[in-house]
Protein backbone atom coordinates (compact mmCIF):
# COMPACT_ATOMS: atom_id res chain seq x y z
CA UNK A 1 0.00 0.00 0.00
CA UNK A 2 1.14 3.21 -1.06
CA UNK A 3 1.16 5.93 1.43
CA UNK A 4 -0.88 9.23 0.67
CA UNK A 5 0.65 12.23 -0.97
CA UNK A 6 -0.49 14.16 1.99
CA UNK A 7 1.41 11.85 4.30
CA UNK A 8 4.56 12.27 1.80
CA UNK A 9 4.29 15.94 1.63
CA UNK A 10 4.24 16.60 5.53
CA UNK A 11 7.39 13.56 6.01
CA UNK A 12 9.13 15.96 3.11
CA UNK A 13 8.54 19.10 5.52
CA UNK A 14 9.23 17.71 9.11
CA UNK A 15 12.70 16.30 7.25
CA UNK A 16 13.25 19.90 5.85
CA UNK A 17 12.75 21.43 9.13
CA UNK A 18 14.67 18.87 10.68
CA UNK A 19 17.83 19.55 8.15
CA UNK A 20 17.33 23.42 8.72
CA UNK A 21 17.46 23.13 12.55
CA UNK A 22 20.45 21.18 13.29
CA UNK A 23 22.23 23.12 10.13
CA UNK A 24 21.23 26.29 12.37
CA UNK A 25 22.87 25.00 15.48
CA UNK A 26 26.51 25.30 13.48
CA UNK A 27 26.20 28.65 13.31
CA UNK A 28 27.61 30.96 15.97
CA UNK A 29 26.28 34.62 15.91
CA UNK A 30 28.87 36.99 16.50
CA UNK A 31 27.04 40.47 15.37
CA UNK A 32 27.47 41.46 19.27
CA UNK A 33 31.18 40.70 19.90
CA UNK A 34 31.60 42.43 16.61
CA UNK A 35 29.60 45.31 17.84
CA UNK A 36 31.43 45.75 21.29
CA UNK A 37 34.55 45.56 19.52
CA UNK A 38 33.52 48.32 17.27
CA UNK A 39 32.41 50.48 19.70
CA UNK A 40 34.94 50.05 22.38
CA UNK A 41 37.73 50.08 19.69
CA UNK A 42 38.92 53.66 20.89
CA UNK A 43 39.26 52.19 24.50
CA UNK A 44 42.44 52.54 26.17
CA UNK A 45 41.81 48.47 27.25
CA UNK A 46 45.19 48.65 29.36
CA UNK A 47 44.16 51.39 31.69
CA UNK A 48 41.53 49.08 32.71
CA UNK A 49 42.78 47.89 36.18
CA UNK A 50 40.85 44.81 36.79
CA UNK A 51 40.23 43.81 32.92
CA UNK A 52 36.88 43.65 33.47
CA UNK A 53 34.47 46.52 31.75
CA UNK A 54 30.74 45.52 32.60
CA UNK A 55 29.13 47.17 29.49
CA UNK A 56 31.13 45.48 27.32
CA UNK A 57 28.93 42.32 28.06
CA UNK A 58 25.83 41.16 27.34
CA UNK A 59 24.26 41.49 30.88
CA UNK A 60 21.91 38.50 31.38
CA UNK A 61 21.57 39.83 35.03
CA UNK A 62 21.58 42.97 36.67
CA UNK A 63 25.09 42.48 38.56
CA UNK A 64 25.05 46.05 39.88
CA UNK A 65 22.08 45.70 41.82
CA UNK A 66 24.05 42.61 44.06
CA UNK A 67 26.33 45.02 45.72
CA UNK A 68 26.52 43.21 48.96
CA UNK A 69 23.69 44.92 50.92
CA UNK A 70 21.12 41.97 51.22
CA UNK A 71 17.57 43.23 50.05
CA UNK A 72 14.40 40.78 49.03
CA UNK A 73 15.17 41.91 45.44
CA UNK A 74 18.84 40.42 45.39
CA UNK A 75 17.99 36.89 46.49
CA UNK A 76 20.06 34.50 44.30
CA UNK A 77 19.58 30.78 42.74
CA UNK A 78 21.83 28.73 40.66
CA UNK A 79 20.37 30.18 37.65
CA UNK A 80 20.53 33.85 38.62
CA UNK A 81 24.28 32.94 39.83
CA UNK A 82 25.39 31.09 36.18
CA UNK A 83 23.71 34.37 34.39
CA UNK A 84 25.81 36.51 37.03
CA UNK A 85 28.74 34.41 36.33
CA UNK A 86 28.36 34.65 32.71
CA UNK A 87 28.37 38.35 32.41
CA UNK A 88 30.93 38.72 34.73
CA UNK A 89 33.11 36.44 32.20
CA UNK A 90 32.02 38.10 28.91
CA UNK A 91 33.19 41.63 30.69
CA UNK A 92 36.84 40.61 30.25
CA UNK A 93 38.43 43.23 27.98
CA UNK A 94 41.85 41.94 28.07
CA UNK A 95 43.84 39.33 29.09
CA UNK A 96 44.29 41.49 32.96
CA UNK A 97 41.44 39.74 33.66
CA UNK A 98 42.04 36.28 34.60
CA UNK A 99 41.23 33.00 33.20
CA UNK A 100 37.27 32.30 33.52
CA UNK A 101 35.87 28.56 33.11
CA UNK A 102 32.75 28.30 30.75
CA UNK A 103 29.43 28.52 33.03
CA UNK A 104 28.81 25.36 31.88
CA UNK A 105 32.43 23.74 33.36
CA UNK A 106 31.05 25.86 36.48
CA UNK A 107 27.99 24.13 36.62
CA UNK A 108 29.64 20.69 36.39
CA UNK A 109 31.67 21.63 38.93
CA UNK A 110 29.28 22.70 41.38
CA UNK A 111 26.96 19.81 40.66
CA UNK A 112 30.15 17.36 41.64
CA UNK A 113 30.33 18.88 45.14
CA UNK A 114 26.69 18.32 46.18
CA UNK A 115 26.44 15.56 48.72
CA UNK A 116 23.40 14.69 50.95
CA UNK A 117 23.10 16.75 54.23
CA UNK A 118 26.08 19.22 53.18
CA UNK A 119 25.34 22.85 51.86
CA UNK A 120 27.52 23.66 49.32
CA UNK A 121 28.26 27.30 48.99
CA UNK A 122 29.40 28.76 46.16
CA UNK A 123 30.20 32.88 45.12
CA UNK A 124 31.13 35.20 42.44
């Protein structure tokens, strides 16, 4: 038995979309590096003490509001602290700035040192 065109038509377009999808995930988008670099281009990047310029990241938290006065607004969780993390890392201007791990070798990391009945603390 043959199967209907109908059936061959939406297997063509669920294998298109398939193909388009994981082509997509090759791709890395680097319009914003290319914009910071633009604009910051006229930088002095060696008078920057700590190597560390907070708008030259994409912020995917507020890091300024966590400025060690505890408020209800600045709780954290290990999601909040990864996006903290992660801005903190793409701030790095130069090389001044230390070595930072990838947020996901953070993760890992952090994840390893959980153990029943023992708080594991971690901080940025």
């Amino acid at each position: 038995m043959k199967p209907k065109p109908t059936k061959r038509i939406w297997s063509l377009i669920i294998l298109c979309a398939l193909t388009l999808f994981v082509s997509a995930q090759d791709e890395i988008n680097t319009e914003f590096i290319n914009r910071m670099n633009y604009v910051f281009s006229p930088v002095e990047k060696n008078r920057v003490p700590n190597g560390l310029l907070l708008d030259y990241a994409m912020e995917f938290a507020d890091v300024k509001s966590y400025n060690g006065v505890l408020t209800d607004s600045n709780k954290v969780n290990a999601g909040l602290l990864r996006d903290m993390y992660t801005t903190i890392a793409m701030s790095a201007i130069h090389s001044n700035a230390g070595g930072f791990y990838s947020p996901d070798y953070m993760d890992s990391i952090w994840h390893l040192q959980r153990q029943p009945g023992i708080i594991t603390l971690s901080g940025l």
